[in-house]
Protein backbone atom coordinates (compact mmCIF):
# COMPACT_ATOMS: atom_id res chain seq x y z
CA UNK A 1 -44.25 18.25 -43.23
CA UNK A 2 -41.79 16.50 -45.68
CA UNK A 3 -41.24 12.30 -45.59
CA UNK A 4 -38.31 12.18 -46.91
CA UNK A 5 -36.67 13.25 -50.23
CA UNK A 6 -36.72 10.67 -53.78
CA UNK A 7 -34.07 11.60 -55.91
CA UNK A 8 -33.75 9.34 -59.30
CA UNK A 9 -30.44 9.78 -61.20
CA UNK A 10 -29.62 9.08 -64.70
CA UNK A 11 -26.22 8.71 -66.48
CA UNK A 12 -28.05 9.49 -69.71
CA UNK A 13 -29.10 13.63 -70.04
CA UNK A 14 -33.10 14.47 -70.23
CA UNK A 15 -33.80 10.74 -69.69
CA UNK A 16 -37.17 11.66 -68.28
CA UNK A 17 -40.37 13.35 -69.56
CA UNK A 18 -42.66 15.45 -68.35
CA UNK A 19 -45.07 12.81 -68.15
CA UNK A 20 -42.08 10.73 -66.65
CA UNK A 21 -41.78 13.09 -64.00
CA UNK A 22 -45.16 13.87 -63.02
CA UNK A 23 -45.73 10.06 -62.55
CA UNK A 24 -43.05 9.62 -60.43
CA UNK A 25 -44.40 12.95 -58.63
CA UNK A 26 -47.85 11.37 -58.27
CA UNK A 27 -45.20 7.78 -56.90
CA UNK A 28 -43.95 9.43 -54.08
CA UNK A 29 -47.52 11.34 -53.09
CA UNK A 30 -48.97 7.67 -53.05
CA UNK A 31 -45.98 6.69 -51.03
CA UNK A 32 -46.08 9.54 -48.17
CA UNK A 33 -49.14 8.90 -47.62
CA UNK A 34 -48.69 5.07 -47.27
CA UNK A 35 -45.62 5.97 -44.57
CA UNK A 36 -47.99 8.42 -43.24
CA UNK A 37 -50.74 5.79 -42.05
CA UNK A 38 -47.92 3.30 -41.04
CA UNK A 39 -46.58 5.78 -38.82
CA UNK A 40 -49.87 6.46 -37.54
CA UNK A 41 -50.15 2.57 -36.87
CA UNK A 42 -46.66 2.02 -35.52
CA UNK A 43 -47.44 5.25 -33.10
CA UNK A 44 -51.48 3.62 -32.37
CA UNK A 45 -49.24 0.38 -31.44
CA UNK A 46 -46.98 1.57 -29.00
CA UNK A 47 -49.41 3.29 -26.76
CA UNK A 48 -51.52 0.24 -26.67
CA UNK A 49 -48.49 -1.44 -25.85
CA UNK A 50 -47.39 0.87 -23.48
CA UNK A 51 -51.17 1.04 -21.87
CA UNK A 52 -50.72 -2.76 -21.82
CA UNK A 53 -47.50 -2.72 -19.95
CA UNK A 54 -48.70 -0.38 -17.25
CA UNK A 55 -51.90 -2.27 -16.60
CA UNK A 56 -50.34 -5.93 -15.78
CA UNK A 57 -50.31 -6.32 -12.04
CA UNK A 58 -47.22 -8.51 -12.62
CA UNK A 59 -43.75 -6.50 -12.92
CA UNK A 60 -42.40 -7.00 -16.74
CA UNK A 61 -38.63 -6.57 -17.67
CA UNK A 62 -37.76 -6.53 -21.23
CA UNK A 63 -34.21 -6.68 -21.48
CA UNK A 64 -31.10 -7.51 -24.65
CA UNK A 65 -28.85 -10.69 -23.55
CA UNK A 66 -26.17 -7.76 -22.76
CA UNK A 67 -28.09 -6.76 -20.15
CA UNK A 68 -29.65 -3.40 -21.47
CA UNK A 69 -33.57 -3.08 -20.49
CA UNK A 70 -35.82 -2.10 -23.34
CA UNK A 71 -38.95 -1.97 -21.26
CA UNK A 72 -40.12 -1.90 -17.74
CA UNK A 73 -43.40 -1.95 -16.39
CA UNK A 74 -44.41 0.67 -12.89
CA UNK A 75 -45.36 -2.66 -11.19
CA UNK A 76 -41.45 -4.29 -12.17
CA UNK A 77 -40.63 -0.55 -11.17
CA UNK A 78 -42.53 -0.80 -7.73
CA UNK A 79 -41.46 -4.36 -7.30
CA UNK A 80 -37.51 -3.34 -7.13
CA UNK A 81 -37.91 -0.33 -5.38
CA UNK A 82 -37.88 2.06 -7.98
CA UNK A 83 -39.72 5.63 -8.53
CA UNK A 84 -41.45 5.67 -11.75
CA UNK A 85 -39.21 8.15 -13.21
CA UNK A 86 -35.69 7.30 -11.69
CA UNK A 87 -32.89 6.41 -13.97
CA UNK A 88 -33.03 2.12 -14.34
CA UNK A 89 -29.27 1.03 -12.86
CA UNK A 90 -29.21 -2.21 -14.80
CA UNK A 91 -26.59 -4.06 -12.87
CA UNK A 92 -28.11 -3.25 -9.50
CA UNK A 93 -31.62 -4.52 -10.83
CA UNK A 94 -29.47 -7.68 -12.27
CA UNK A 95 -27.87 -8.24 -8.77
CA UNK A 96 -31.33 -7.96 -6.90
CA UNK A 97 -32.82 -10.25 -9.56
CA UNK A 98 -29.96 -12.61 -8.68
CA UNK A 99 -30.72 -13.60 -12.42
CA UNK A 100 -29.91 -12.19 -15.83
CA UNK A 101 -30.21 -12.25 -19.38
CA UNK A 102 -27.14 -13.83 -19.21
CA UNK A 103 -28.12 -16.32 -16.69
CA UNK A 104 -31.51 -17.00 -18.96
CA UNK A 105 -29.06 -17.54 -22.15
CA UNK A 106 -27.19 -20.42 -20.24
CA UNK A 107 -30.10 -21.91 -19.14
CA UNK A 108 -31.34 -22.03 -22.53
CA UNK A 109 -28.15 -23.23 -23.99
CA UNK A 110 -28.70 -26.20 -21.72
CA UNK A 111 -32.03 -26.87 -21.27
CA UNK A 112 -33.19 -25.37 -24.73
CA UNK A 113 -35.37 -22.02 -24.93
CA UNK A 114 -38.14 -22.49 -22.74
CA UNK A 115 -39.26 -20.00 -19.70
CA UNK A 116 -36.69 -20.66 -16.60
CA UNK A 117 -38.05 -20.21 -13.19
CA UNK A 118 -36.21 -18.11 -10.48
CA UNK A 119 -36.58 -16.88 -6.81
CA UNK A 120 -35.45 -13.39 -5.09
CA UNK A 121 -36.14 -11.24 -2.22
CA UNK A 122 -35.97 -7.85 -2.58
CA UNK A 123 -36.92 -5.32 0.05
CA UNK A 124 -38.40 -8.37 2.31
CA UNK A 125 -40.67 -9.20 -0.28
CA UNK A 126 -40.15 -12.89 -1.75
CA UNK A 127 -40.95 -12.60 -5.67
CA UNK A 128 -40.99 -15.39 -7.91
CA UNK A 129 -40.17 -14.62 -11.48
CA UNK A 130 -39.76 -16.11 -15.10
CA UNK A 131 -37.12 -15.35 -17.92
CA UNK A 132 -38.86 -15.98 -21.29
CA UNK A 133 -36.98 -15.98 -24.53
CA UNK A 134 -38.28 -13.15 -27.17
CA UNK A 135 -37.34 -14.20 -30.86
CA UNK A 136 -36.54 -11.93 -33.37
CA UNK A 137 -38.00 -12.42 -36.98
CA UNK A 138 -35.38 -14.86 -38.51
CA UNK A 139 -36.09 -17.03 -34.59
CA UNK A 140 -32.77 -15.74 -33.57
CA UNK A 141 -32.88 -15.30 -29.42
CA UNK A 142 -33.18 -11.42 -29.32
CA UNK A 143 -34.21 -10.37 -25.77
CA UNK A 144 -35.44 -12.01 -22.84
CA UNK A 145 -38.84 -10.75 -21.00
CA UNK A 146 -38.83 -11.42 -17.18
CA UNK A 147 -42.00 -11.25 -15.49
CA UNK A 148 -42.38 -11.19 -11.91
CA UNK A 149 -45.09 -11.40 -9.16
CA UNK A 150 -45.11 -10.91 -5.54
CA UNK A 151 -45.71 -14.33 -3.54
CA UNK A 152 -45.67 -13.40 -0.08
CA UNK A 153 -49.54 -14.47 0.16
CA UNK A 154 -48.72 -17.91 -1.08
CA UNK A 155 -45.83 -17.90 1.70
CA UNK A 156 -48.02 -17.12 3.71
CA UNK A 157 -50.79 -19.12 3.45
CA UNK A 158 -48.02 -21.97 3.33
CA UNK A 159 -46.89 -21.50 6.82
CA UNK A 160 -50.94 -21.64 7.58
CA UNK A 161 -51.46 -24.85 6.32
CA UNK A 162 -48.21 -26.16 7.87
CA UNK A 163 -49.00 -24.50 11.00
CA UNK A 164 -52.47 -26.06 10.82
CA UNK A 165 -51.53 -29.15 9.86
CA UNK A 166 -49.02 -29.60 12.87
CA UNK A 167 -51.61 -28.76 15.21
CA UNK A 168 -54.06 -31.13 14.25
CA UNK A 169 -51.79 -33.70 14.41
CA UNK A 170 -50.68 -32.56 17.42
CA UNK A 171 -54.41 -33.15 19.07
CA UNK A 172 -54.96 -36.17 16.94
CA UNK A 173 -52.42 -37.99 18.45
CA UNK A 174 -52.74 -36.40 22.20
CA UNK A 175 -55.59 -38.52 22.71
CA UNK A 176 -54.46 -41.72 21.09
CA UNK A 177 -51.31 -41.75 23.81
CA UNK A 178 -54.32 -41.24 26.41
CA UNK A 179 -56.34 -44.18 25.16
CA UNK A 180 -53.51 -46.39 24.35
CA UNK A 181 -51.62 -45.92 27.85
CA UNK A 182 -55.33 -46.98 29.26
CA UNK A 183 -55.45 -49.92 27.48
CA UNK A 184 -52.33 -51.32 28.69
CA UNK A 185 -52.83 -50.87 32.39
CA UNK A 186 -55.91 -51.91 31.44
CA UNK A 187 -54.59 -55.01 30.34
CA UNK A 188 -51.88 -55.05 32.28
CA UNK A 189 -54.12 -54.57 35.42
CA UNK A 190 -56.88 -57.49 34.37
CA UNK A 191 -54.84 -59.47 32.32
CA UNK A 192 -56.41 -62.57 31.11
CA UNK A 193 -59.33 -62.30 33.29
CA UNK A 194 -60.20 -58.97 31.24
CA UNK A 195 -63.73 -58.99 29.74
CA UNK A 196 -63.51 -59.81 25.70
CA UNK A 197 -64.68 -56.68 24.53
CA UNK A 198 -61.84 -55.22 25.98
């Protein structure tokens, strides 16, 4: 399986040798094979990358500030509804998001580009999510990864330790009316004649 092709040109007729030519033979041997093991690297890369992605519990969008997602994770996938092999609708996932790449460039603009926080519901489920920026080489603002986990437990247990808190305030105070009201017609019964520990 051929590379690629190396042509050389020359304005100049029979400008190479035979030696010439064999060395630049043996030149682009030496540089299949170099393309040949970074291919084999690039490809080694992207499955760990992929197995990466599909092994985080939290959903991960990957998307370009237009809008166009470069990478989804199943959980992101199971998180918006989604079957793992159904066609990604990237304003609809946008709209449920209530957020955007655009929305994360603005922030950014303002704030500077650090990770901006966001809230959404989506099928009943509350998620909290994250828009990071993701810098090209030259630390130009290229895409924006969005990572998002389910916090219905934390809701959850919220509304516990409201609900718990409420009720032992609730019985805390119950019996301080009791003791109080006794005190005054206690007081009010006695008055000065009362005992002094009273």
């Amino acid at each position: 399986q051929e590379s690629g092709v190396l042509v050389l040109w020359s304005v100049a007729p029979n400008r190479y040798s035979q030696e010439d030519i064999r060395l630049l033979d043996v030149l682009a041997s030496e540089a299949e094979v170099i393309l040949r093991q970074q291919q084999d690297v690039v490809r080694k890369e992207r499955k760990y990358f992929s197995t990466l992605m599909s092994s985080i519990a939290d959903g991960v969008v990957v998307a370009r500030l237009d809008g166009t997602i470069t990478s989804i994770n199943a959980a992101a996938r199971g998180f918006l509804g989604l079957m793992p092999d159904a066609t990604l609708d990237e304003d609809q996932i946008w709209r449920d998001l209530s957020f955007s790449p655009r929305g994360a460039l603005e922030q950014y603009e303002d704030h500077g580009p650090a990770p901006v926080r966001f809230e959404c519901e989506i099928l009943g489920r509350p998620l909290e999510g994250i828009a990071s920026p993701v810098f090209d080489a030259q630390r130009r603002l290229d895409e924006v990864a969005f990572t998002l986990r389910d916090n219905s437990e934390e809701r959850s247990l919220e509304r516990k330790k409201d609900s718990l808190i409420a009720t032992v305030s609730h019985e805390l105070r119950t019996p301080l009316h009791s003791i109080s009201a006794s005190l005054d017609l206690a007081v009010e019964q006695f008055g000065a004649s009362a005992p002094p520990q009273m």
